[in-house]
N, C-alpha and C. Protein backbone atom coordinates (compact mmCIF):
# COMPACT_ATOMS: atom_id res chain seq x y z
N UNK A 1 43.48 135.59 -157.75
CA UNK A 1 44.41 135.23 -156.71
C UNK A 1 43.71 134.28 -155.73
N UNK A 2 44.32 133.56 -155.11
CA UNK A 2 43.77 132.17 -154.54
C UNK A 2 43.40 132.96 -152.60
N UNK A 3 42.67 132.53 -152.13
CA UNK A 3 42.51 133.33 -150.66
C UNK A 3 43.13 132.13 -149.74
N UNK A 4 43.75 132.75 -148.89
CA UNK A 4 44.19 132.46 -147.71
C UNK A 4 42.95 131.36 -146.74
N UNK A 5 42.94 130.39 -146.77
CA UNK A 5 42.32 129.46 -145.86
C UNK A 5 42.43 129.94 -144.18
N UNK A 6 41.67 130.16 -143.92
CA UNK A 6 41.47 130.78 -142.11
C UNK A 6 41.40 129.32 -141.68
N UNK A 7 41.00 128.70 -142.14
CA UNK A 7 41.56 127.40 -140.71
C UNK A 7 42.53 126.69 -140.98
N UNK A 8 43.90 127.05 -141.75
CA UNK A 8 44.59 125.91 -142.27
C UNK A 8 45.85 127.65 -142.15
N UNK A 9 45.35 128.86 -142.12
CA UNK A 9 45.89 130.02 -141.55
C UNK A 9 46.52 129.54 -139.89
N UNK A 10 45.98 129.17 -139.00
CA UNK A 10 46.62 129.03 -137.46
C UNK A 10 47.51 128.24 -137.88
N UNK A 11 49.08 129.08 -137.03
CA UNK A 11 50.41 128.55 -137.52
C UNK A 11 50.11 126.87 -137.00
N UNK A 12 49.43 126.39 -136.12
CA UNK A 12 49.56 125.02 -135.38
C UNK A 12 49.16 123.94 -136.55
N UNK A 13 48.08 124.40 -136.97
CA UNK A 13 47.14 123.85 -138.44
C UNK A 13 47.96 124.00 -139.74
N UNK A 14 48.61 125.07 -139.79
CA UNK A 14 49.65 125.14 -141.08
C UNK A 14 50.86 124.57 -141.11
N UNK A 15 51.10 123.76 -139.95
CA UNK A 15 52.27 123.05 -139.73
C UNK A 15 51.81 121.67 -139.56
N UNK A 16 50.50 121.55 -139.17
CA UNK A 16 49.67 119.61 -139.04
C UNK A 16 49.84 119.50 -140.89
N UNK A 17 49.54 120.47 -141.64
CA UNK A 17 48.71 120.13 -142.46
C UNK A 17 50.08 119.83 -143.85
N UNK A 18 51.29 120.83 -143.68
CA UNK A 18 52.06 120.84 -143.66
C UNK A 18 52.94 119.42 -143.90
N UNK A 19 53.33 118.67 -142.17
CA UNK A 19 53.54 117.69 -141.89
C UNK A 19 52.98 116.87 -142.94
N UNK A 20 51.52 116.55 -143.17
CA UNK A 20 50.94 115.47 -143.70
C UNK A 20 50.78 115.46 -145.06
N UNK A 21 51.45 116.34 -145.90
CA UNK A 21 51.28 117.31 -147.05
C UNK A 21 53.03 116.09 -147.49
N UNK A 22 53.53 116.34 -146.39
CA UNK A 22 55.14 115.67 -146.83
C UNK A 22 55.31 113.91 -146.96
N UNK A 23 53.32 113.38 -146.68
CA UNK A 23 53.68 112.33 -146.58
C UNK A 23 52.97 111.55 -148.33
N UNK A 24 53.82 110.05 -148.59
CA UNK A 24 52.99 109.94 -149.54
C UNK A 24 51.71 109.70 -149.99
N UNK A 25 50.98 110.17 -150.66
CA UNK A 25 49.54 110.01 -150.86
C UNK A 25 48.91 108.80 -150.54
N UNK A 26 47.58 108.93 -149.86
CA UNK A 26 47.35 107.34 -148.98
C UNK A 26 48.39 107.06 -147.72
N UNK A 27 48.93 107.71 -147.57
CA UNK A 27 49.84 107.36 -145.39
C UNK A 27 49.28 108.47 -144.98
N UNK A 28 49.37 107.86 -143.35
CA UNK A 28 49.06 108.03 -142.27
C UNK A 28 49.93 108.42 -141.59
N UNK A 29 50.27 109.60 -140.24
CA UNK A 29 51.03 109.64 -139.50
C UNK A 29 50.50 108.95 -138.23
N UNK A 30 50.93 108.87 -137.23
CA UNK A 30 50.11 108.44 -135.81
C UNK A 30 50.37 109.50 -134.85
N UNK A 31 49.15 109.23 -133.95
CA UNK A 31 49.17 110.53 -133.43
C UNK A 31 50.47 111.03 -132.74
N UNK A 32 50.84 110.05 -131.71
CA UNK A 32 51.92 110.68 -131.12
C UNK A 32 53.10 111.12 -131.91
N UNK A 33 53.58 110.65 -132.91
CA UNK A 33 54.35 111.24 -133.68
C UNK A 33 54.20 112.22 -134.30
N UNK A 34 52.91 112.49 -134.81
CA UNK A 34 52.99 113.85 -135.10
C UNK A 34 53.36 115.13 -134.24
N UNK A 35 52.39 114.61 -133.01
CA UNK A 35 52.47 115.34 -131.84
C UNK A 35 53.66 116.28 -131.36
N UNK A 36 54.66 114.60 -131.13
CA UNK A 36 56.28 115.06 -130.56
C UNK A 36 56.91 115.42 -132.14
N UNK A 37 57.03 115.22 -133.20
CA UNK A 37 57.78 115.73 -134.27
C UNK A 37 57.26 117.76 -134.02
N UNK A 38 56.13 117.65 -134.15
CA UNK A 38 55.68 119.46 -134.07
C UNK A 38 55.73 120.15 -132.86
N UNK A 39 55.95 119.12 -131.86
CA UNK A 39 55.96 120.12 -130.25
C UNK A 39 54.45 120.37 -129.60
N UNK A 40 53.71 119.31 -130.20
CA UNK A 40 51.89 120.21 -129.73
C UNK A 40 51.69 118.95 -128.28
N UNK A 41 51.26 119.41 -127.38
CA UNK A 41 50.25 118.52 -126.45
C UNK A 41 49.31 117.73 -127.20
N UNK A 42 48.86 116.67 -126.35
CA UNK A 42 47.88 115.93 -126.77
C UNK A 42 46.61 116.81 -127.05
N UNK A 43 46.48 117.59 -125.82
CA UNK A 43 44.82 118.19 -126.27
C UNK A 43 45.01 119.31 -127.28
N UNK A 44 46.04 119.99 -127.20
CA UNK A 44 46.46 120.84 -128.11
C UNK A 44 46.25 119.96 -129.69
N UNK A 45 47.24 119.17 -130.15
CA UNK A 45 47.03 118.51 -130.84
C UNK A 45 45.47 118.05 -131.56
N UNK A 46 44.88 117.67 -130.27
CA UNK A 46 43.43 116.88 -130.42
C UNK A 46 42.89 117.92 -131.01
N UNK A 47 42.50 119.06 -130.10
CA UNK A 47 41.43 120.32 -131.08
C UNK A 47 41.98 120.80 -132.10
N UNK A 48 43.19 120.97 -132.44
CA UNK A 48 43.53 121.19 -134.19
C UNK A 48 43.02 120.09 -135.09
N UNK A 49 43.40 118.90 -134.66
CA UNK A 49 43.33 117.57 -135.49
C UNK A 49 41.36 117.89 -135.83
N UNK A 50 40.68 118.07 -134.72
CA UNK A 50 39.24 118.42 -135.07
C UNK A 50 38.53 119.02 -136.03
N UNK A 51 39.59 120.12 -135.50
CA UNK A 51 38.72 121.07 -136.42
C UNK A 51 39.08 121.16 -138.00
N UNK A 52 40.56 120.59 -137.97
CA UNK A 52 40.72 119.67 -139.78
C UNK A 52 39.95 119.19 -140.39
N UNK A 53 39.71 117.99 -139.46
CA UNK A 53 38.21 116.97 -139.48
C UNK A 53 37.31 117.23 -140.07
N UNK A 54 36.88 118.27 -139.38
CA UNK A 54 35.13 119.05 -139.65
C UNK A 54 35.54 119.22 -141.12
N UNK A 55 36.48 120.30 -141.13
CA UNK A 55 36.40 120.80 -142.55
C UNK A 55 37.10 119.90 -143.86
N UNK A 56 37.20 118.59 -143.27
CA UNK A 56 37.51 117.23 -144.61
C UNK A 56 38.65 117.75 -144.79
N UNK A 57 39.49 118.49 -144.46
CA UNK A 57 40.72 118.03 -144.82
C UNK A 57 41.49 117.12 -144.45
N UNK A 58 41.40 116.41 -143.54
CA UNK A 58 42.21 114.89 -143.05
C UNK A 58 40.83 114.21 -142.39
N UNK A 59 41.30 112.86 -142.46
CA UNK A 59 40.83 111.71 -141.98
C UNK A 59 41.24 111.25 -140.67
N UNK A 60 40.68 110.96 -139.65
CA UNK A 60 41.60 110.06 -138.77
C UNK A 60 40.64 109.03 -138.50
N UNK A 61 41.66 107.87 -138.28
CA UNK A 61 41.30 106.22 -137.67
C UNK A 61 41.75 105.84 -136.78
N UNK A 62 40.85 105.43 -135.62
CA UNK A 62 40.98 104.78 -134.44
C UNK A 62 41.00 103.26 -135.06
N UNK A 63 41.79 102.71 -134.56
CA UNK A 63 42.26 101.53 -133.75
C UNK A 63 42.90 100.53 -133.07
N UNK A 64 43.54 99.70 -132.45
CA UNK A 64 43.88 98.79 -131.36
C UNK A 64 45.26 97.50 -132.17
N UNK A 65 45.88 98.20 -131.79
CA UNK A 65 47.58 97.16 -131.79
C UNK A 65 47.88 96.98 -130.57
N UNK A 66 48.03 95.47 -130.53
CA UNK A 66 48.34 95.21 -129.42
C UNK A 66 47.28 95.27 -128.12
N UNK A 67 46.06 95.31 -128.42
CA UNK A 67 45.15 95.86 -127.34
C UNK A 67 45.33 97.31 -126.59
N UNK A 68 46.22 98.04 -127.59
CA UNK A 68 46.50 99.58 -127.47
C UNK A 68 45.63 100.46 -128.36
N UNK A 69 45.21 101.42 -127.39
CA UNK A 69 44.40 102.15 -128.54
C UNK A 69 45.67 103.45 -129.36
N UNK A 70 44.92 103.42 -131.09
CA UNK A 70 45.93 103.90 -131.56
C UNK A 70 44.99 104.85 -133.08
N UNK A 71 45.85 106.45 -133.08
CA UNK A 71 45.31 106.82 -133.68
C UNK A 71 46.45 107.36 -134.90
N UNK A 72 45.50 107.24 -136.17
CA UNK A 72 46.01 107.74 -137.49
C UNK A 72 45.36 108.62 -138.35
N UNK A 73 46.54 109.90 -138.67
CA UNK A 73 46.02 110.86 -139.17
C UNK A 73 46.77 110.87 -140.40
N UNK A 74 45.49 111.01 -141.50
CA UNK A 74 45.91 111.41 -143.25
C UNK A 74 45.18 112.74 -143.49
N UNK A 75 45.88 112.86 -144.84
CA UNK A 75 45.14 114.04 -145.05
C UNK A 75 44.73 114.01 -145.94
N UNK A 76 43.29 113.94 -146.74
CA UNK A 76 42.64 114.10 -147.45
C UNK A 76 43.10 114.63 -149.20
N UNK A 77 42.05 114.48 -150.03
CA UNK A 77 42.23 115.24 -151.23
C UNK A 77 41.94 116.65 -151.38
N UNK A 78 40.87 116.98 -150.61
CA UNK A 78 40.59 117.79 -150.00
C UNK A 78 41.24 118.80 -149.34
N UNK A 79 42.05 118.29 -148.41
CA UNK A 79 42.90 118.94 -147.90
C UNK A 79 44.05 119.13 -148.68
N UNK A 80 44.98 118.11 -149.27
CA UNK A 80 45.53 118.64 -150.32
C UNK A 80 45.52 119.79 -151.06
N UNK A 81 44.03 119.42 -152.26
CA UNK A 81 43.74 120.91 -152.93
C UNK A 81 43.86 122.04 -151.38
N UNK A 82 43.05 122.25 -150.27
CA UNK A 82 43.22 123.38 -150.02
C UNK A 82 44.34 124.01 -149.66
N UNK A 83 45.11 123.06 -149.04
CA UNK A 83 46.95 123.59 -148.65
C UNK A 83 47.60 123.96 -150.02
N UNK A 84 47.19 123.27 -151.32
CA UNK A 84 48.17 123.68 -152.29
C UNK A 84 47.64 125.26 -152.42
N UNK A 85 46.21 125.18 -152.16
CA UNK A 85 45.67 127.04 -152.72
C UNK A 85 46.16 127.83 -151.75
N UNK A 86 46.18 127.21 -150.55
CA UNK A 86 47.30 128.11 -149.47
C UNK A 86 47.92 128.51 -149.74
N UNK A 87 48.78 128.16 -149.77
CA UNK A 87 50.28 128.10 -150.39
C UNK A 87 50.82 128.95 -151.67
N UNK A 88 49.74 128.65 -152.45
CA UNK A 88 50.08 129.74 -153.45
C UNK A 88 49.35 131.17 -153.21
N UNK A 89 48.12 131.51 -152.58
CA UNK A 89 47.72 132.63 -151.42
C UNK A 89 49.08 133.50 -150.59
N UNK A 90 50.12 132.53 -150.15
CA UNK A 90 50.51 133.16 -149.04
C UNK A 90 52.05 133.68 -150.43
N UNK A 91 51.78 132.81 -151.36
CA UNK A 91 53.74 132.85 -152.28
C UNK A 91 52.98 134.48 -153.04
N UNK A 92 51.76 134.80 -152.87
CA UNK A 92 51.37 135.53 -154.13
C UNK A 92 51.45 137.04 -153.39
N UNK A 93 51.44 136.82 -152.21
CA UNK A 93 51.18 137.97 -150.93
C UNK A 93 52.84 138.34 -150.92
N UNK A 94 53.53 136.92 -151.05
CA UNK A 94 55.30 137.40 -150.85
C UNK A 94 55.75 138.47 -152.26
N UNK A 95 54.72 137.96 -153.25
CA UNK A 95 55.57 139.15 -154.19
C UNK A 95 55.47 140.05 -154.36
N UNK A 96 54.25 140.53 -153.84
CA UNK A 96 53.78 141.57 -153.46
C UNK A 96 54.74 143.32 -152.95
């Protein structure tokens, strides 16, 4: 049986990861959109988006449109595989 991911477990992280899970392989969301689509604050936002980071499941890229600073978040292969083992962790617990 596949285990439950503890950092991809916090409902905030299971819904970033989620989100970026729905996009096609190789895109990016930007930050604020992710942000306002899920309801998170910026800093809220920021320390989830981190601690993704650390653990390679998404990527993010800084940089400048328009002389605006601008950030983009993907999510990894990495992250992929681990949300799909999620996922089947949490479907295997439902039949339970």
């Amino acid at each position: 049986m596949p285990d439950i991911d503890p950092i991809i477990n916090v409902p905030a992280r299971l819904r970033i990861m989620a989100a970026l899970m729905a996009l096609m392989p190789n895109s990016q969301l930007d930050f604020r959109t992710l942000g306002k689509s899920l309801g998170l604050t910026d800093g809220n936002l920021g320390a989830h988006l981190q601690t993704l980071e650390t653990a390679g499941y998404i990527k993010i890229e800084k940089n400048f449109i328009e002389r605006k600073p601008r950030t983009h978040v993907a999510i990894t292969a990495r992250g992929r595989a681990r949300f799909e083992e999620h996922v089947a962790a949490l479907r295997e617990i439902c039949r339970v």
